[in-house]
C-alpha atoms as a PDB file:
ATOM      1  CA  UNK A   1       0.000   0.000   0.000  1.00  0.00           C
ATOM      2  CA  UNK A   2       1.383   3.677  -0.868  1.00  0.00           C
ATOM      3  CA  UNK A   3       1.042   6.502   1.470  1.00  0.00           C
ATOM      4  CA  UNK A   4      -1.587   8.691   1.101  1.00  0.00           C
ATOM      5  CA  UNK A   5      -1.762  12.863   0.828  1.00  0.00           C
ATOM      6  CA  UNK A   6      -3.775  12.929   4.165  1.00  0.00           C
ATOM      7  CA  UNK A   7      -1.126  10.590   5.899  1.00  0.00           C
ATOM      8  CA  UNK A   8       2.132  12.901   4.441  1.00  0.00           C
ATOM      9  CA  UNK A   9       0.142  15.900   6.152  1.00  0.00           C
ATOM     10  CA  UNK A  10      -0.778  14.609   9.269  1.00  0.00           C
ATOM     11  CA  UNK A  11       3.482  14.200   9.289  1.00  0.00           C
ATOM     12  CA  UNK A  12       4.295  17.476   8.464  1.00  0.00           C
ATOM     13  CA  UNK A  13       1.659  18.395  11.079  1.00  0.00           C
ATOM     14  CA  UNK A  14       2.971  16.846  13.869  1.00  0.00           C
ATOM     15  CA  UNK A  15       6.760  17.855  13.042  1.00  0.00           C
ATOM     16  CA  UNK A  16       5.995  21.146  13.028  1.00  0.00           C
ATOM     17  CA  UNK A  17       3.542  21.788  15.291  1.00  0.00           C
ATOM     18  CA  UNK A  18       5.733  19.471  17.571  1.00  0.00           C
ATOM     19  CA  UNK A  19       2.704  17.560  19.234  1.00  0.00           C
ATOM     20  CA  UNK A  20      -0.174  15.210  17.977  1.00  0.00           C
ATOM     21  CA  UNK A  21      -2.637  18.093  19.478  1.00  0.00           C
ATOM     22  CA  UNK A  22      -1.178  21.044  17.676  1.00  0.00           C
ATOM     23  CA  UNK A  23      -1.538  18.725  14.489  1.00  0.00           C
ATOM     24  CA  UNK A  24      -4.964  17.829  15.332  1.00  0.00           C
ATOM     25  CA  UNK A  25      -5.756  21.673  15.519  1.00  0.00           C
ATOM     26  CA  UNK A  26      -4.343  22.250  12.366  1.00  0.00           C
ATOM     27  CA  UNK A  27      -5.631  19.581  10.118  1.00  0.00           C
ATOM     28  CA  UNK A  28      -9.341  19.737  11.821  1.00  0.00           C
ATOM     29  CA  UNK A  29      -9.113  16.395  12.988  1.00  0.00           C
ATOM     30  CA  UNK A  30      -9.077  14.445  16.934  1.00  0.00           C
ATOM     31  CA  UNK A  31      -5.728  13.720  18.090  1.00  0.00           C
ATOM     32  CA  UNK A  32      -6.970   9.963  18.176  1.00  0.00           C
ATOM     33  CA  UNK A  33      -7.006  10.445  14.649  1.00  0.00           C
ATOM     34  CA  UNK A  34      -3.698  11.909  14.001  1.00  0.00           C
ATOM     35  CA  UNK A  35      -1.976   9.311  16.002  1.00  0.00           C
ATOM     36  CA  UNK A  36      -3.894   6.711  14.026  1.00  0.00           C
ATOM     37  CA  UNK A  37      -2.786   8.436  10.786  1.00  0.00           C
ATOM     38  CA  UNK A  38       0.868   8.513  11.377  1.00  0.00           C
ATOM     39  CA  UNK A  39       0.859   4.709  13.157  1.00  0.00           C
ATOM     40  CA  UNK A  40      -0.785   3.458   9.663  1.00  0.00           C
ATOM     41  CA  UNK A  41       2.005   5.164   7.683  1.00  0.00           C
ATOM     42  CA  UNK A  42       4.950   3.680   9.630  1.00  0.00           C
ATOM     43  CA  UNK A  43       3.258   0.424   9.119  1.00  0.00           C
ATOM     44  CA  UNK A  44       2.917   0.877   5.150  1.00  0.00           C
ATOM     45  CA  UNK A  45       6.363   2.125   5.598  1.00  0.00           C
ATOM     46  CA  UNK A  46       8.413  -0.419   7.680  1.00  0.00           C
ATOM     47  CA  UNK A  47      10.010   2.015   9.369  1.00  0.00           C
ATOM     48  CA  UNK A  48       9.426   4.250  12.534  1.00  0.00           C
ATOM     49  CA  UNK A  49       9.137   8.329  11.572  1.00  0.00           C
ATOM     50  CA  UNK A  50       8.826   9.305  15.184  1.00  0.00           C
ATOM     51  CA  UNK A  51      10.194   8.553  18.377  1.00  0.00           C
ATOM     52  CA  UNK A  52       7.802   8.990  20.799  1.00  0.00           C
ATOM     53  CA  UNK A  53       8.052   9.123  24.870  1.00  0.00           C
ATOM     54  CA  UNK A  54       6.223  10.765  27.947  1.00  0.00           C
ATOM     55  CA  UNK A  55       8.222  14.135  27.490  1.00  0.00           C
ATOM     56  CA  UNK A  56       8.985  14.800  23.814  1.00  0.00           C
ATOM     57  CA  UNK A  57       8.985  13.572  19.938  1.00  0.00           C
ATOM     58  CA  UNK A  58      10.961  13.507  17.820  1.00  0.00           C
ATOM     59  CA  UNK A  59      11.995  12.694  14.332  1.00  0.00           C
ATOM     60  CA  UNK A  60      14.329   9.650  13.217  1.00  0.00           C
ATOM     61  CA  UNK A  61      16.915   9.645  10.954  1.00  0.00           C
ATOM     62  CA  UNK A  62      14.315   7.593   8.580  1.00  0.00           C
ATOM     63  CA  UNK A  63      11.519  10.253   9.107  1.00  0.00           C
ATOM     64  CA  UNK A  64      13.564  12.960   7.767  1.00  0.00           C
ATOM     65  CA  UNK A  65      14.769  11.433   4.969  1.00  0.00           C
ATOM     66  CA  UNK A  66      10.837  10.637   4.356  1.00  0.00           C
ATOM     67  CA  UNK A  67      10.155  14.143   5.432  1.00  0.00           C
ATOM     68  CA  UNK A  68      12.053  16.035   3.377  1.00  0.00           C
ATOM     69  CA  UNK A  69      10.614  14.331  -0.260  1.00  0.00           C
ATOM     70  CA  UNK A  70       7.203  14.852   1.580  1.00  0.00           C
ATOM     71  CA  UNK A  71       7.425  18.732   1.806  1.00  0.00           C
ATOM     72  CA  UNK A  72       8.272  18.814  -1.966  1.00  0.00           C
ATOM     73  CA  UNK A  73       5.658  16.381  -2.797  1.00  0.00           C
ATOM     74  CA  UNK A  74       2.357  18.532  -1.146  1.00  0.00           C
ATOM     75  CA  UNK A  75       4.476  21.583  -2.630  1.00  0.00           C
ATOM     76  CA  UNK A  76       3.610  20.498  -5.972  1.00  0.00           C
ATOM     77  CA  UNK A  77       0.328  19.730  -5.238  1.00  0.00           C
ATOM     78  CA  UNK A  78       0.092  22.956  -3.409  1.00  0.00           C
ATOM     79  CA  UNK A  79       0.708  24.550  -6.384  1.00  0.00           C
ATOM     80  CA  UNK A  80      -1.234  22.549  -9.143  1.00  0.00           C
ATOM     81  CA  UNK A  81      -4.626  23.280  -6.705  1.00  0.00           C
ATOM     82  CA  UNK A  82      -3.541  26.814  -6.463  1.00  0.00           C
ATOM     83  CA  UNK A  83      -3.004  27.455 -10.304  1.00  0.00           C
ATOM     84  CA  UNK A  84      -6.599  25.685 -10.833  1.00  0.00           C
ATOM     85  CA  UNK A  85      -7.674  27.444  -8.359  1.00  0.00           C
ATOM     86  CA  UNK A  86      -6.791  30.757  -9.437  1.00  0.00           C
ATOM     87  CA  UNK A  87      -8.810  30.092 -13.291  1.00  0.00           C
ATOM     88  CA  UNK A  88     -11.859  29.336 -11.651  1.00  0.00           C
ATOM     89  CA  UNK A  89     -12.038  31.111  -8.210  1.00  0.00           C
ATOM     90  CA  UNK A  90     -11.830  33.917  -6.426  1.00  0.00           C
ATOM     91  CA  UNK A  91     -10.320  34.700  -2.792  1.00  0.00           C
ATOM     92  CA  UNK A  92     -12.915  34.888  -0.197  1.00  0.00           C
ATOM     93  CA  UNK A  93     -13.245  33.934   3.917  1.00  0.00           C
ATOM     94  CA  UNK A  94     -11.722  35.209   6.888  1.00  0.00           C
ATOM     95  CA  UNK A  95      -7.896  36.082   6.721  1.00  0.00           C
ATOM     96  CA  UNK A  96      -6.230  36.868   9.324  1.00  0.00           C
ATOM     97  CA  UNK A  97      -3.081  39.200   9.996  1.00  0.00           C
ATOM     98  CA  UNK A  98      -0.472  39.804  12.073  1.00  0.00           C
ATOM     99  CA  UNK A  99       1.785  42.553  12.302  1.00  0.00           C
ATOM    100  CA  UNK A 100       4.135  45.102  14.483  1.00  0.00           C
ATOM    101  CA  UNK A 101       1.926  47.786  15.097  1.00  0.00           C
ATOM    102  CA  UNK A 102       4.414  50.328  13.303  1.00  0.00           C
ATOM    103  CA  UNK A 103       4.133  48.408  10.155  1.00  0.00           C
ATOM    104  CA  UNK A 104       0.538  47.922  10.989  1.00  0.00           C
ATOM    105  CA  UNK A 105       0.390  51.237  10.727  1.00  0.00           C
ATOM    106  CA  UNK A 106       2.431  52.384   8.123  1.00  0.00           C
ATOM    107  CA  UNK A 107       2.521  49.644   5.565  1.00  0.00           C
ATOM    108  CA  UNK A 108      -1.039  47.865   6.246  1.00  0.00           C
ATOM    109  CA  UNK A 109      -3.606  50.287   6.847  1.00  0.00           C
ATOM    110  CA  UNK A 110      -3.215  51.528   3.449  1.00  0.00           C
ATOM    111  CA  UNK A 111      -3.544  48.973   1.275  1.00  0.00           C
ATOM    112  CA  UNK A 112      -5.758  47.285   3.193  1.00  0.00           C
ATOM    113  CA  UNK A 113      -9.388  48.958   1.769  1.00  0.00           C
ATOM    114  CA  UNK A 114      -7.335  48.570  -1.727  1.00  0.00           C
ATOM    115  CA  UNK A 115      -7.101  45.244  -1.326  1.00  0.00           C
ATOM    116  CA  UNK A 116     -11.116  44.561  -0.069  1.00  0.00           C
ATOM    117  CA  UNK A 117     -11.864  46.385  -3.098  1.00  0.00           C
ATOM    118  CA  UNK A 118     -10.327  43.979  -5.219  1.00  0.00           C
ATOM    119  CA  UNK A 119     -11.535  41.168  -3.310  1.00  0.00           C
ATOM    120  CA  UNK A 120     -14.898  42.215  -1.334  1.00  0.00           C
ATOM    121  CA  UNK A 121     -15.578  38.061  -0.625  1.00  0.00           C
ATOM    122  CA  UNK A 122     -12.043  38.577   2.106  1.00  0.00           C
ATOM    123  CA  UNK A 123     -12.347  39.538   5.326  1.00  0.00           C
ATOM    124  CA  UNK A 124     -10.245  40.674   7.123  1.00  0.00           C
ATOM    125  CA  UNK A 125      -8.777  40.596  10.877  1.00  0.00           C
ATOM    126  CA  UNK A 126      -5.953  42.703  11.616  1.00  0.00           C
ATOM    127  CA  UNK A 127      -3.940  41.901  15.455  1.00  0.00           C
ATOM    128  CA  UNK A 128      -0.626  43.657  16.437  1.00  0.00           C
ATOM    129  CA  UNK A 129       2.386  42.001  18.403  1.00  0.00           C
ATOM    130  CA  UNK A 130       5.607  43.592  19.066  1.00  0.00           C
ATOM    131  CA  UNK A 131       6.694  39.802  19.491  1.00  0.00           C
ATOM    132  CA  UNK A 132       6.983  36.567  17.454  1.00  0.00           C
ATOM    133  CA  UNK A 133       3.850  34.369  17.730  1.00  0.00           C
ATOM    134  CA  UNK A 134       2.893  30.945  17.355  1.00  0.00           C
ATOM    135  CA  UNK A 135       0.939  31.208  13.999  1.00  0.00           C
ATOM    136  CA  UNK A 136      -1.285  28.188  15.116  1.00  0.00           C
ATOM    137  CA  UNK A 137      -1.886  28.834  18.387  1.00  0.00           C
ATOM    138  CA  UNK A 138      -3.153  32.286  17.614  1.00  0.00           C
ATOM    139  CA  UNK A 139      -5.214  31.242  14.701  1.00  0.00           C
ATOM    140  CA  UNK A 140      -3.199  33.371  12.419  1.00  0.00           C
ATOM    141  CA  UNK A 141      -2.899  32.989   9.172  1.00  0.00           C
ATOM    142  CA  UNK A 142      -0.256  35.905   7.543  1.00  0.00           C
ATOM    143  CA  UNK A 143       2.184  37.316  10.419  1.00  0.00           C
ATOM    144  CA  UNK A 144       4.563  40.428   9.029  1.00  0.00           C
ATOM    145  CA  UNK A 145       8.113  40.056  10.748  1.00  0.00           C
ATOM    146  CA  UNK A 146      11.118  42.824   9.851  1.00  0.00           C
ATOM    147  CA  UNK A 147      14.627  41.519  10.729  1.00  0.00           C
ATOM    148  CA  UNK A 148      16.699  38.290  10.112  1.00  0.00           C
ATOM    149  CA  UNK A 149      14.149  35.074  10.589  1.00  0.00           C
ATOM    150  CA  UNK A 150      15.144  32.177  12.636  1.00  0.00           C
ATOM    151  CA  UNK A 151      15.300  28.774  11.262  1.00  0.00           C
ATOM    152  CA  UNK A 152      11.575  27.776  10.956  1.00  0.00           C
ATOM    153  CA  UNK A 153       9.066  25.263   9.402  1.00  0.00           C
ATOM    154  CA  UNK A 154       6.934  27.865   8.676  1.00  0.00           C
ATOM    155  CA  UNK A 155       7.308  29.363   5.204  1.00  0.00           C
ATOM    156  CA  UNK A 156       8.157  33.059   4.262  1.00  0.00           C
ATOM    157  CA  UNK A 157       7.258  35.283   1.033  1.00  0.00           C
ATOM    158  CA  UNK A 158      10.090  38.368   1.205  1.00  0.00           C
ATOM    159  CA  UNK A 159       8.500  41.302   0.658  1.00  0.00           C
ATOM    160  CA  UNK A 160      11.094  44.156   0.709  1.00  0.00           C
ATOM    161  CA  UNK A 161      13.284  45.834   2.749  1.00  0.00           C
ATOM    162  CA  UNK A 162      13.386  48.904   4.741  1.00  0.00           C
ATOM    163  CA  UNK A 163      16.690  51.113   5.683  1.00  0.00           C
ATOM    164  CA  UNK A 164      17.220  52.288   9.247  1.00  0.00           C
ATOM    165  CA  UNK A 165      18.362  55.670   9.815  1.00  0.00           C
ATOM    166  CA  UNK A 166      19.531  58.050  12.948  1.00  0.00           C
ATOM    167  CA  UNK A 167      16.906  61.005  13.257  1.00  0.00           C
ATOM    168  CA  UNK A 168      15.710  63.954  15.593  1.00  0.00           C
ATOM    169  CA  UNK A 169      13.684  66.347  15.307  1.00  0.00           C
ATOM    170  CA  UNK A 170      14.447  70.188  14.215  1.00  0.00           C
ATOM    171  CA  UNK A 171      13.154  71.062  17.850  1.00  0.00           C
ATOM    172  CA  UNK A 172      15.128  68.990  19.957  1.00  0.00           C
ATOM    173  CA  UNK A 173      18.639  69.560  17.335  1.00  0.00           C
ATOM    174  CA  UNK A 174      17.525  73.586  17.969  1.00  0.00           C
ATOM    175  CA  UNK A 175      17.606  73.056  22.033  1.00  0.00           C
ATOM    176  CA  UNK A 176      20.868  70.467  22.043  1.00  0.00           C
ATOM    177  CA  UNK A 177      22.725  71.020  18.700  1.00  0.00           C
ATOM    178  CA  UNK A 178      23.274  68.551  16.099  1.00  0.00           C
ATOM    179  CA  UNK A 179      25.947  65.675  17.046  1.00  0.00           C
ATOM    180  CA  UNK A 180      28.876  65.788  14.249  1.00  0.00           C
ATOM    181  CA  UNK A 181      30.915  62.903  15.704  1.00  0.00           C
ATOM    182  CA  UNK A 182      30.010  59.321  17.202  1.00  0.00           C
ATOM    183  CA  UNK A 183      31.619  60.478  20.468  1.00  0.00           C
ATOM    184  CA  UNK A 184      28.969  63.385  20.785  1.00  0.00           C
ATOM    185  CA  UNK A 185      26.460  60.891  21.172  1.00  0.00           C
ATOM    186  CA  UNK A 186      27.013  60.088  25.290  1.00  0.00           C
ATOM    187  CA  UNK A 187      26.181  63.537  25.450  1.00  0.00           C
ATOM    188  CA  UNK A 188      22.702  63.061  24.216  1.00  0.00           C
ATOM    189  CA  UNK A 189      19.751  61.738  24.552  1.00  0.00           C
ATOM    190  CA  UNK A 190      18.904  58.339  22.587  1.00  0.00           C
ATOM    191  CA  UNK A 191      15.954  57.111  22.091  1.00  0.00           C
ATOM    192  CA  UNK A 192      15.999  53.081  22.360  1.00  0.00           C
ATOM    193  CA  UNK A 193      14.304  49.761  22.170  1.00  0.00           C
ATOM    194  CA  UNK A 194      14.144  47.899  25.103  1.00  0.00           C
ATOM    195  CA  UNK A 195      14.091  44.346  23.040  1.00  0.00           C
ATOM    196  CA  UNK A 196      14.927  42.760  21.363  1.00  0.00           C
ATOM    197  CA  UNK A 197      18.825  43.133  21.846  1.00  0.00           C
ATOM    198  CA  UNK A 198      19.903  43.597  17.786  1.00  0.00           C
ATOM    199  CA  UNK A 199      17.723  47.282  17.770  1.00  0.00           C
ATOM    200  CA  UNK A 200      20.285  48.408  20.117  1.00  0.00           C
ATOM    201  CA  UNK A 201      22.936  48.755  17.106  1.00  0.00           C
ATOM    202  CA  UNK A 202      23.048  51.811  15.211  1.00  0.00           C
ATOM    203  CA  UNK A 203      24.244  52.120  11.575  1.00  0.00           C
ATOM    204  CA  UNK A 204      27.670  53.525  12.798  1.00  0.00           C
ATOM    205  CA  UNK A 205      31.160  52.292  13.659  1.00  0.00           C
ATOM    206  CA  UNK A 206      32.697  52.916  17.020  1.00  0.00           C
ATOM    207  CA  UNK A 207      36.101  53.623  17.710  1.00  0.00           C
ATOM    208  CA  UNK A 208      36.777  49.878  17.906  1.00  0.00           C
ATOM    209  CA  UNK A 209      35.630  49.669  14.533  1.00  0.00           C
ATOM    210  CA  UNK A 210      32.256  47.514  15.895  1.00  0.00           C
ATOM    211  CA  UNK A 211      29.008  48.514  15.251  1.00  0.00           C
ATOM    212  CA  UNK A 212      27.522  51.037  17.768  1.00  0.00           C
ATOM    213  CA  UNK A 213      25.795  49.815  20.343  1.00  0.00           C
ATOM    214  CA  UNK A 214      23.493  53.050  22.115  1.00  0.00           C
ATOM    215  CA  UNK A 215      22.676  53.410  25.429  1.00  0.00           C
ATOM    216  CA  UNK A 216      19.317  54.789  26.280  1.00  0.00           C
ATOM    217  CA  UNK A 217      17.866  56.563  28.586  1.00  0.00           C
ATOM    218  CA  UNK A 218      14.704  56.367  27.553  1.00  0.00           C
ATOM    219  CA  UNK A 219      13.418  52.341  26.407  1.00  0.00           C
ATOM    220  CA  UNK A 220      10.288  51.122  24.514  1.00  0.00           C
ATOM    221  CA  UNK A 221       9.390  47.781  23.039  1.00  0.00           C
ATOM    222  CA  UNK A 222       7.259  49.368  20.542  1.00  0.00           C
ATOM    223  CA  UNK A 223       8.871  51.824  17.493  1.00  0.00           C
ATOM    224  CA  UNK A 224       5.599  53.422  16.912  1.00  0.00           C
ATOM    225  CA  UNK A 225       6.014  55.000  20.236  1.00  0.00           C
ATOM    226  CA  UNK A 226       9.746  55.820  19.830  1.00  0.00           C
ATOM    227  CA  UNK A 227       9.067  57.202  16.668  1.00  0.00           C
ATOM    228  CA  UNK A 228       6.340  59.457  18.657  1.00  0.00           C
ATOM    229  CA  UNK A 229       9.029  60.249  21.389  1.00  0.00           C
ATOM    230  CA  UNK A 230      11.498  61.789  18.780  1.00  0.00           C
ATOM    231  CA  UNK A 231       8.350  64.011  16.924  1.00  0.00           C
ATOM    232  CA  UNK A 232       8.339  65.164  20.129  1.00  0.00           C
ATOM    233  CA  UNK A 233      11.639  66.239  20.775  1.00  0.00           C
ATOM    234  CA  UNK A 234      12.344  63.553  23.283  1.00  0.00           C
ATOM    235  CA  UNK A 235      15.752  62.621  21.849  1.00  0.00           C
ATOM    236  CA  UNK A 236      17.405  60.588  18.985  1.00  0.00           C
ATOM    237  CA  UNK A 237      16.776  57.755  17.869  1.00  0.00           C
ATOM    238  CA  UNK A 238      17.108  55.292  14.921  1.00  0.00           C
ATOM    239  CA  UNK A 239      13.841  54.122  12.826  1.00  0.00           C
ATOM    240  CA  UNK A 240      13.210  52.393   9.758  1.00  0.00           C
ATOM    241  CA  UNK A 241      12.081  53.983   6.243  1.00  0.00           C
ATOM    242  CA  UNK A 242       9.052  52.511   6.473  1.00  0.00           C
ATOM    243  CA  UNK A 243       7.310  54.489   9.568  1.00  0.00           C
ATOM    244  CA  UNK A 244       9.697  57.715   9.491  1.00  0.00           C
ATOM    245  CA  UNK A 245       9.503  57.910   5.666  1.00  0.00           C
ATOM    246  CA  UNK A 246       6.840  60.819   5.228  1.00  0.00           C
ATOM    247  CA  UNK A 247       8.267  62.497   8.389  1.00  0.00           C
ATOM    248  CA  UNK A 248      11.240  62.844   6.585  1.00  0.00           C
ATOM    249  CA  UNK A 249       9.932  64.277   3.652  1.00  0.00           C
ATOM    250  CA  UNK A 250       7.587  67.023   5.525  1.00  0.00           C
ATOM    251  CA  UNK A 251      11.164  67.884   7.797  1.00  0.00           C
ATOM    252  CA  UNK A 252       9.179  66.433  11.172  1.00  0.00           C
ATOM    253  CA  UNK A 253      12.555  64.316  11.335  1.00  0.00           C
ATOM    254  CA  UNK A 254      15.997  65.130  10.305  1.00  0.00           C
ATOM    255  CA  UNK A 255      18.246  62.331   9.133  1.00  0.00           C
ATOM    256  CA  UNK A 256      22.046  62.370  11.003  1.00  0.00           C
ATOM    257  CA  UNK A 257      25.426  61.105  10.187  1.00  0.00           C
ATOM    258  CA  UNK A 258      23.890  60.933   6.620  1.00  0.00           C
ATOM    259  CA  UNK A 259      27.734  60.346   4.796  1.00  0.00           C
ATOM    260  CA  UNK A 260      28.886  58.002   7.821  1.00  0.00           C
ATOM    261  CA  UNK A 261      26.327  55.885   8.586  1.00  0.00           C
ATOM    262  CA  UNK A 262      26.191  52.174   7.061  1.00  0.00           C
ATOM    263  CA  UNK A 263      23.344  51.409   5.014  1.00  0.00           C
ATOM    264  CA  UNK A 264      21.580  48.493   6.795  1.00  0.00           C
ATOM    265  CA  UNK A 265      18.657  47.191   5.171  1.00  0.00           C
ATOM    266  CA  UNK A 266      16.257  45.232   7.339  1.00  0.00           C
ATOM    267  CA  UNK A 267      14.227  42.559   5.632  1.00  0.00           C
ATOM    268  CA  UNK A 268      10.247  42.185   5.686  1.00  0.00           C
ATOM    269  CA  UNK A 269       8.442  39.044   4.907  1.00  0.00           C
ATOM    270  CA  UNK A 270       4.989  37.417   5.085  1.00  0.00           C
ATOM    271  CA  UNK A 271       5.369  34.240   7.531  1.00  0.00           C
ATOM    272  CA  UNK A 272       2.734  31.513   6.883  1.00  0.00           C
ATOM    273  CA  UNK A 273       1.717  27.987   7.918  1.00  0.00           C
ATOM    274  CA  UNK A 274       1.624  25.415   4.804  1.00  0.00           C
ATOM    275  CA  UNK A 275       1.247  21.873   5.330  1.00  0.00           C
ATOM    276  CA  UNK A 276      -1.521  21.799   3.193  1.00  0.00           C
ATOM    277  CA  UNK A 277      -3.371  23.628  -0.032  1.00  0.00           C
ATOM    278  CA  UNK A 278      -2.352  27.450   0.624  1.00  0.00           C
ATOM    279  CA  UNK A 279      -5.640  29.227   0.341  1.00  0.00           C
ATOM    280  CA  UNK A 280      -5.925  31.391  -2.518  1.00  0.00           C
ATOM    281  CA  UNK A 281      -6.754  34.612  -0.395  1.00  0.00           C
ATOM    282  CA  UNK A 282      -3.531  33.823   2.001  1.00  0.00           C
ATOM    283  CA  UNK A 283      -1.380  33.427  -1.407  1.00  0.00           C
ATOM    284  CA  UNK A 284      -3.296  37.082  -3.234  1.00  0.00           C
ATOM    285  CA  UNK A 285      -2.470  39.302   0.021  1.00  0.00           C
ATOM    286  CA  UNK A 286       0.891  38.230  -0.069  1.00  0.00           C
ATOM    287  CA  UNK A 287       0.999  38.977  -4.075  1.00  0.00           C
ATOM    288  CA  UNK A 288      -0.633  42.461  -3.541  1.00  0.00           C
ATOM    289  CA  UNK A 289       1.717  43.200  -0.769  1.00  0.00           C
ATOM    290  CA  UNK A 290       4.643  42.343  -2.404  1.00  0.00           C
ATOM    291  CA  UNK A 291       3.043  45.205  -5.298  1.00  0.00           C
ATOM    292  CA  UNK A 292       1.908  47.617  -3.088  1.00  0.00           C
ATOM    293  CA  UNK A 293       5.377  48.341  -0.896  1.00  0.00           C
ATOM    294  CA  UNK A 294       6.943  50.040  -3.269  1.00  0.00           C
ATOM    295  CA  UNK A 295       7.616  53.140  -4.505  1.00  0.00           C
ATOM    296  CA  UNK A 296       9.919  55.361  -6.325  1.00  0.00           C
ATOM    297  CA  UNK A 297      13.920  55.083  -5.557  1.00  0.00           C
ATOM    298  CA  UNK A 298      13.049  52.408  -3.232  1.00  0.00           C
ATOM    299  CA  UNK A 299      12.895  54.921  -0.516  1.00  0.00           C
ATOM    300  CA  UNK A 300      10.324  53.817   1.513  1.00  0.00           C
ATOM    301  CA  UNK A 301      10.505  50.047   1.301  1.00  0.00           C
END
């Protein structure tokens, strides 16, 4: 007997969900039924895919080998439903977003109604986390992360990238002078995030030719508020194109060290959960958002 599609996806369920529960949450099913799934395809198979005890599972040397020619398998069939798909139907149902609020803000809102217009039959949820989340535990179907991704199961669409910069505002450069040198910094006041660790570093290079590392005396774990904090003339700080782009343009905020700072890009992708078909409205947001962030000389995203 040959293993089924429903049997390779109750695998890739499990393995990256990391229990039989998560997998039953995912693929609709009881966990009765996901055990019995994966027991009936070691049996066709011979072999044991996962080793099982009262703490943890895991996957054997066998199961990965299986594992990996699985993921390409329901890619391909991914994609043949998806193209057929895409001839006959149109996105509709509930899709659900996740985002940092400043790019909830700044890159979402905006293309959102855009979007609905082109595709009344979506709706659509919009939730903000300054943190990673677990896609499946939080019923989420598209998350938005900016920065280096960590190895992952899930999958990610990039969608551009977005330039950090050092900025203040004309106010607060009027009352404490503009800082010429990287030493003039410790004599001001920097805006900073309070996590994760990597937003400390500022595009510049220290006098022991490392990357600057600021020290704040004011901390938030949220940009839009930073950002907010430097309109204000709170201090300096360093933001990305994407939420500081039209303050830079209307003078609100004043780039620094514009000749010696580093141009470090950050990246911005679409994280979603595929072990099965990808819906079509899950696989048209990411298309339109792709389109959307962008705009001329690439200085906004």
């Amino acid at each position: 007997m040959k293993s089924t599609l429903d049997e390779m996806k109750a695998l890739v369920a499990v393995v990256d969900t990391g229990t039989v529960r998560g997998a039953s949450e995912v693929l609709s099913i009881t966990p009765a039924a996901v055990s019995r799934t994966i027991s009936r395809l070691e049996t066709k198979l011979e072999t044991t895919l996962l080793s099982r005890t009262t703490r943890r599972m895991s996957v054997t040397s066998e199961g990965r080998v299986y594992l990996k020619r699985v993921r390409r398998i329901l890619e391909e069939v991914d994609l043949a439903e998806d193209q057929l798909r895409v001839q006959k139907d149109k996105p509709s149902g509930l899709l659900r977003i996740n985002a940092a609020t400043p790019f909830a803000i700044h890159g979402l809102t905006s293309c959102i109604s855009h979007y609905q217009a082109l595709y009344p039959e979506v709706e659509i949820e919009l939730n903000t986390s300054e943190e990673n989340i677990d896609l499946v535990g939080k019923h989420t179907d598209i998350a938005i992360r900016i920065g280096q991704l960590k190895d992952s199961s899930l999958r990610a669409v990039f969608i551009g990238s977005s330039r950090i910069r050092i900025l203040a505002s004309p106010e607060y450069l009027k009352e404490f002078g503009t800082p010429s040198r990287i030493d003039d910094l410790s004599s001001h006041r920097l805006l900073g995030f309070s996590k994760p660790e990597i937003l400390k570093n500022w595009p510049l290079i220290d006098e022991s030719d490392k990357i600057y590392k600021a020290t704040s005396s004011l901390l938030a774990d949220n940009g839009e508020v930073i950002r907010h904090l430097a309109l204000s003339g709170a201090g300096i700080a360093c933001l990305s194109d994407f939420m500081t782009y039209r303050d830079r343009k209307n003078g609100s905020l004043v780039e620094l060290f514009k000749g010696a700072s580093l141009r470090i890009d950050q990246p911005i992708h679409a994280i979603y959960y595929k072990n099965s078909v990808t819906s079509l409205r899950i696989s048209s947001f990411i298309e339109f958002l792709k389109r959307h962030l962008s705009i001329e000389n690439n200085e906004f995203i």
